[in-house]
N, C-alpha and C. Protein backbone atom coordinates (compact mmCIF):
# COMPACT_ATOMS: atom_id res chain seq x y z
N UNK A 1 -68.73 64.86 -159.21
CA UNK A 1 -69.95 65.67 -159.16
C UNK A 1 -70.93 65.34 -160.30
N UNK A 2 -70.55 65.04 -161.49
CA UNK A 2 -71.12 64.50 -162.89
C UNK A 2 -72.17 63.56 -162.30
N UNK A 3 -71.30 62.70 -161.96
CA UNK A 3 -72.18 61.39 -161.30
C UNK A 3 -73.30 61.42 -160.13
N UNK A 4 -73.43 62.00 -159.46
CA UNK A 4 -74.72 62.26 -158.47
C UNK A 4 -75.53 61.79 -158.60
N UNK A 5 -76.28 62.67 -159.63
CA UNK A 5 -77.59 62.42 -159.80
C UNK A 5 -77.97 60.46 -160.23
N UNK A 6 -76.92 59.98 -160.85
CA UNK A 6 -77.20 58.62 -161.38
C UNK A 6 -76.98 57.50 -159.78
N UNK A 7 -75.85 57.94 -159.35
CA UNK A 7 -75.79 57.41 -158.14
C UNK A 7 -76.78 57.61 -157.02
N UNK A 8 -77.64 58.92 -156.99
CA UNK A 8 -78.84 58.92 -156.01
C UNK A 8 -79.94 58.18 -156.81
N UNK A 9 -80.03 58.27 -157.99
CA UNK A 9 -81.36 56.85 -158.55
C UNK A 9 -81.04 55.86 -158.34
N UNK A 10 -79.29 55.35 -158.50
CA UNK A 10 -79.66 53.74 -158.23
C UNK A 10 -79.65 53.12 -157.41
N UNK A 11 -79.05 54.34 -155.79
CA UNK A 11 -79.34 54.51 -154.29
C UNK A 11 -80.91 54.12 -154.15
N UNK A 12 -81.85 54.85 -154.92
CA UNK A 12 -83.36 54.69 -154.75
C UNK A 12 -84.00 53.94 -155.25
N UNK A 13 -83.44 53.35 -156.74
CA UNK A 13 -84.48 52.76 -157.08
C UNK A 13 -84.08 51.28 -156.96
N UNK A 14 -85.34 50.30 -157.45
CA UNK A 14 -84.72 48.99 -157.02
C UNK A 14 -84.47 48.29 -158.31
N UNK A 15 -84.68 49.49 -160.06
CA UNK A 15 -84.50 49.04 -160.99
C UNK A 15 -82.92 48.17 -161.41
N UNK A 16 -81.74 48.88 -160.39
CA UNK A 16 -80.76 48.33 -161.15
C UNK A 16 -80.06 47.37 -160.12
N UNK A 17 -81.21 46.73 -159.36
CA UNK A 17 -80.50 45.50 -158.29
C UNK A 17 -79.99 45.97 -156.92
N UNK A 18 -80.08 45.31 -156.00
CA UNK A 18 -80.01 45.84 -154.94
C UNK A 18 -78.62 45.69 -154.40
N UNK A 19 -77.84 44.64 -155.06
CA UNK A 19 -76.34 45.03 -154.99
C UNK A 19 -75.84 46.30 -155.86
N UNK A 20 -76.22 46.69 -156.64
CA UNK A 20 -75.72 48.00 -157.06
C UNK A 20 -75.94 49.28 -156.40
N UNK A 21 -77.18 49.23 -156.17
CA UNK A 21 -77.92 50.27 -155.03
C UNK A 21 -77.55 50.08 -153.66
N UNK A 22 -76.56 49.16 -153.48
CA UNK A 22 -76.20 49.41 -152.33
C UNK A 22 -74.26 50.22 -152.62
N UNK A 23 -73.82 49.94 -154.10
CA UNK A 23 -72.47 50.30 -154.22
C UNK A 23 -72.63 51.71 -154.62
N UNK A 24 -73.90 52.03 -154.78
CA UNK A 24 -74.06 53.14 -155.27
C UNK A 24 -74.18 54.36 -153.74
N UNK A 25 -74.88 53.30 -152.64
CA UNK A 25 -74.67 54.37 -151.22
C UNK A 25 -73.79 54.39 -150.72
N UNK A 26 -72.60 53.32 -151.31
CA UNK A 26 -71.31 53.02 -150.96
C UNK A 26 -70.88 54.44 -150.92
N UNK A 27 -70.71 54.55 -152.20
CA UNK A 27 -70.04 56.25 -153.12
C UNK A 27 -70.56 57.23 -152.27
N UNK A 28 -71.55 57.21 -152.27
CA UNK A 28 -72.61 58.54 -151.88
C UNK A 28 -72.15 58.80 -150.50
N UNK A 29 -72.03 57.94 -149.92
CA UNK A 29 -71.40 57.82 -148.10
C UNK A 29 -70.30 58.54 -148.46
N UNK A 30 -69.68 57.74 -149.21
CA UNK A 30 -67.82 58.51 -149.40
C UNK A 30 -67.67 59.71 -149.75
N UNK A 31 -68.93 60.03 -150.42
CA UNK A 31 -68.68 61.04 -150.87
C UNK A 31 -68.81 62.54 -150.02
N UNK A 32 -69.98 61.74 -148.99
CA UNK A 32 -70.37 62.70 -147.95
C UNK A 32 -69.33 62.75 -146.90
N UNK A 33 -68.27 62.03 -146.80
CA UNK A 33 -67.11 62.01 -145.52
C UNK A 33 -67.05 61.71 -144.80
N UNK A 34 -68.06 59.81 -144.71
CA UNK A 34 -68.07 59.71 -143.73
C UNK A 34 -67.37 57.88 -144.10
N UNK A 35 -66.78 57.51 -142.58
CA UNK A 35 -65.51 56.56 -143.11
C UNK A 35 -66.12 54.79 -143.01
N UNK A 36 -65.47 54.01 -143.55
CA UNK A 36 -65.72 53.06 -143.63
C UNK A 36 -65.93 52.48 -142.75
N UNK A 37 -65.81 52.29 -141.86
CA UNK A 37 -66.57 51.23 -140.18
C UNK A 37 -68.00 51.97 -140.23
N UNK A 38 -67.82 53.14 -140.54
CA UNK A 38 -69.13 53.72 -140.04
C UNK A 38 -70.42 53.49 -141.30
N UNK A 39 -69.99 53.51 -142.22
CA UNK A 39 -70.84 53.13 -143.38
C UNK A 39 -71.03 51.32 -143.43
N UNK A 40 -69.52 50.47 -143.31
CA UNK A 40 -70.52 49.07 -142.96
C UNK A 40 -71.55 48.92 -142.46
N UNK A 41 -71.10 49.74 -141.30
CA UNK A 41 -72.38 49.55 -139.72
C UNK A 41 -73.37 49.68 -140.67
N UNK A 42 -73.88 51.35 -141.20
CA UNK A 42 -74.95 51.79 -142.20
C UNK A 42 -75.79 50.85 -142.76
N UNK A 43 -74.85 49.96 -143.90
CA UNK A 43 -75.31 49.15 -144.88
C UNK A 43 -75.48 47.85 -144.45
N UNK A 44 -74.73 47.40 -143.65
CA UNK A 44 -74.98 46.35 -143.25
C UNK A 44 -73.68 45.30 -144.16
N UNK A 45 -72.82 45.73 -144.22
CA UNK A 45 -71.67 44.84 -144.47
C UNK A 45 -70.15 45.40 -144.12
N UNK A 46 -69.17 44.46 -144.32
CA UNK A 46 -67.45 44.66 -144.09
C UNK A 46 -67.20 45.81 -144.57
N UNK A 47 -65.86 46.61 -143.71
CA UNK A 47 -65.54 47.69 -143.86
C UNK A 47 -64.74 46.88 -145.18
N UNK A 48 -64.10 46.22 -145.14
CA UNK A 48 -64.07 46.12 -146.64
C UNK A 48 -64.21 45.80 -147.59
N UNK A 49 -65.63 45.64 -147.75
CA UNK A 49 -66.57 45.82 -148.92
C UNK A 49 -66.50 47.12 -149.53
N UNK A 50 -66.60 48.04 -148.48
CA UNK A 50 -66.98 49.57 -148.62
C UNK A 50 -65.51 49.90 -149.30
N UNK A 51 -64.55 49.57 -148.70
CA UNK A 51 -63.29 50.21 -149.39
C UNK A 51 -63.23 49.88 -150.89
N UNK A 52 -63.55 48.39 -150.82
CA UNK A 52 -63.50 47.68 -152.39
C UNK A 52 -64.31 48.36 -153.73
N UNK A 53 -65.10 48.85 -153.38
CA UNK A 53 -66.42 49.19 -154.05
C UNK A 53 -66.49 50.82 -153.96
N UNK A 54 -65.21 51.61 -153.22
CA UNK A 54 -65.05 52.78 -153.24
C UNK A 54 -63.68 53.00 -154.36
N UNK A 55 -62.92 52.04 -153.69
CA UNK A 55 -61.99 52.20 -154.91
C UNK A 55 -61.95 51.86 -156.55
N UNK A 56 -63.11 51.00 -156.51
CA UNK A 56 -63.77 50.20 -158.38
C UNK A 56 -64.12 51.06 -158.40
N UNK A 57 -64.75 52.09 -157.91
CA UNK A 57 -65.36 53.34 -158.60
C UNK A 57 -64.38 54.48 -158.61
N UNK A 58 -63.74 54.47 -157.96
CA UNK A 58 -62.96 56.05 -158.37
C UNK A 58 -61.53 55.26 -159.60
N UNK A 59 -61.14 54.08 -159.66
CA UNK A 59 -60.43 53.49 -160.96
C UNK A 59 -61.75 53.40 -162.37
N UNK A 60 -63.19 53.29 -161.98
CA UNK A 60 -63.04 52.89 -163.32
C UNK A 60 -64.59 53.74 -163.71
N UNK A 61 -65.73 54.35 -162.51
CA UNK A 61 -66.00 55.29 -162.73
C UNK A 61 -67.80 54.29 -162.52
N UNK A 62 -68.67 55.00 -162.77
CA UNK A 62 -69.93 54.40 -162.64
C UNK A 62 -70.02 53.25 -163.14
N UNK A 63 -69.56 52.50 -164.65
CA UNK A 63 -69.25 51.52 -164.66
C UNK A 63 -68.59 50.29 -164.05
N UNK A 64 -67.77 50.35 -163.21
CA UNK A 64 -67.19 49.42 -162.23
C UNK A 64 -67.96 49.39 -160.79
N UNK A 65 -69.29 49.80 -161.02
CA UNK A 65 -70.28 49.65 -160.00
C UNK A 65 -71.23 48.35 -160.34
N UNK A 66 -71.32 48.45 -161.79
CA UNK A 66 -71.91 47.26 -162.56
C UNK A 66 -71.14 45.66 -162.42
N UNK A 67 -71.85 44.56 -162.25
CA UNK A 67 -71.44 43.46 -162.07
C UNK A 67 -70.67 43.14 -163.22
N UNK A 68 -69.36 42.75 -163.03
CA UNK A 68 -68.39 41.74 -164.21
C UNK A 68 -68.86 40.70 -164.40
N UNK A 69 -68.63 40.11 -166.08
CA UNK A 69 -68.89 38.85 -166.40
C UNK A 69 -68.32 37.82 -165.34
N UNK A 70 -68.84 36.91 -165.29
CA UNK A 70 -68.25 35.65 -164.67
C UNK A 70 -68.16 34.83 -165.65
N UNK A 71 -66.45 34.31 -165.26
CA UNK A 71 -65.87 33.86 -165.64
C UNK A 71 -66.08 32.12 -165.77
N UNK A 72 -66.13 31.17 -166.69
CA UNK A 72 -66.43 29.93 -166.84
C UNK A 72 -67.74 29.66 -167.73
N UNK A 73 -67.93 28.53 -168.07
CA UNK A 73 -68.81 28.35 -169.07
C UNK A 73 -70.25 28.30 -168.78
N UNK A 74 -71.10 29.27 -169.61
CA UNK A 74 -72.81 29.85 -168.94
C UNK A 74 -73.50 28.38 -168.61
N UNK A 75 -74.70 28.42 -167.83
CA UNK A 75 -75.02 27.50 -166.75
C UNK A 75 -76.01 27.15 -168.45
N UNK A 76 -76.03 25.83 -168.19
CA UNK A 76 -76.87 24.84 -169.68
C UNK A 76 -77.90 23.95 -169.42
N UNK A 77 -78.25 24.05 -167.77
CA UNK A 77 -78.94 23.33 -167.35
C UNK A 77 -80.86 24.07 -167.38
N UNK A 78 -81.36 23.15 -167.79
CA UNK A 78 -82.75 23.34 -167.80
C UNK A 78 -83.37 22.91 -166.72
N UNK A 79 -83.77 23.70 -165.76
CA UNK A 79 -84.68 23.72 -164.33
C UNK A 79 -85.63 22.80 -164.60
N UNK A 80 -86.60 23.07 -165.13
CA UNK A 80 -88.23 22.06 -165.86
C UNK A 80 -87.22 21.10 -166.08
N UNK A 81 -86.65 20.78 -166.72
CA UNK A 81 -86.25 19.45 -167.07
C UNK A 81 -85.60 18.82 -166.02
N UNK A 82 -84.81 19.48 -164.86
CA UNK A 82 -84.26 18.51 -163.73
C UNK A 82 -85.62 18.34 -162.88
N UNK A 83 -86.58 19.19 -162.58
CA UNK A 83 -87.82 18.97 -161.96
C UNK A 83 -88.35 17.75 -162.39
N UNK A 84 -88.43 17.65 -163.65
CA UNK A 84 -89.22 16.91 -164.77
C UNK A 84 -88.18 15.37 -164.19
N UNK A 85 -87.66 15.13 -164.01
CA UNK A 85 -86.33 14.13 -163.83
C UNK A 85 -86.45 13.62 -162.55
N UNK A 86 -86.44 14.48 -162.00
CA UNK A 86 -86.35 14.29 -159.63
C UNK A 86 -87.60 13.74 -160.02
N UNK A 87 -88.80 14.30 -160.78
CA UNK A 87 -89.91 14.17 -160.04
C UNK A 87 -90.65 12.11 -160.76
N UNK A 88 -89.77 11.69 -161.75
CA UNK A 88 -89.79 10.72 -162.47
C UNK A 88 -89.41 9.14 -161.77
């Protein structure tokens, strides 16, 4: 119940990405009682997406709605400079 109100802003707004705002109607569905085939249909993805993204949130709470680091070494490549390169 705490959580609502944060989960109906990031349901609405498009500040915190539209994969979050969509894990966030994930919850909000679940929360309203209604079941996973029927909320894919909703959103427009796998019933188990919806399960996945129902259960990261009730283990780890509004935070496990937020994207995890990825794992491997950050991308080092300079765009302008491969442009700069193709276009040479």
């Amino acid at each position: 119940p705490d959580d609502i109100g944060v989960l109906q802003e990031w349901a609405a707004a498009g500040t915190v990405g539209a994969a979050v705002a969509r894990r966030a109607r994930i919850v909000l569905g679940s929360a309203d009682g209604r079941g996973s085939t029927a909320l894919a249909a909703e959103l427009g993805c796998s019933p188990q997406t919806v399960l996945t993204w129902r259960e990261r949130y009730r283990a780890e709470g509004l935070a496990g709605l937020q994207d995890a680091p990825r794992p491997g070494r950050p991308v080092s490549v300079d765009p302008a400079a491969v442009v700069e390169r193709t276009l040479r």
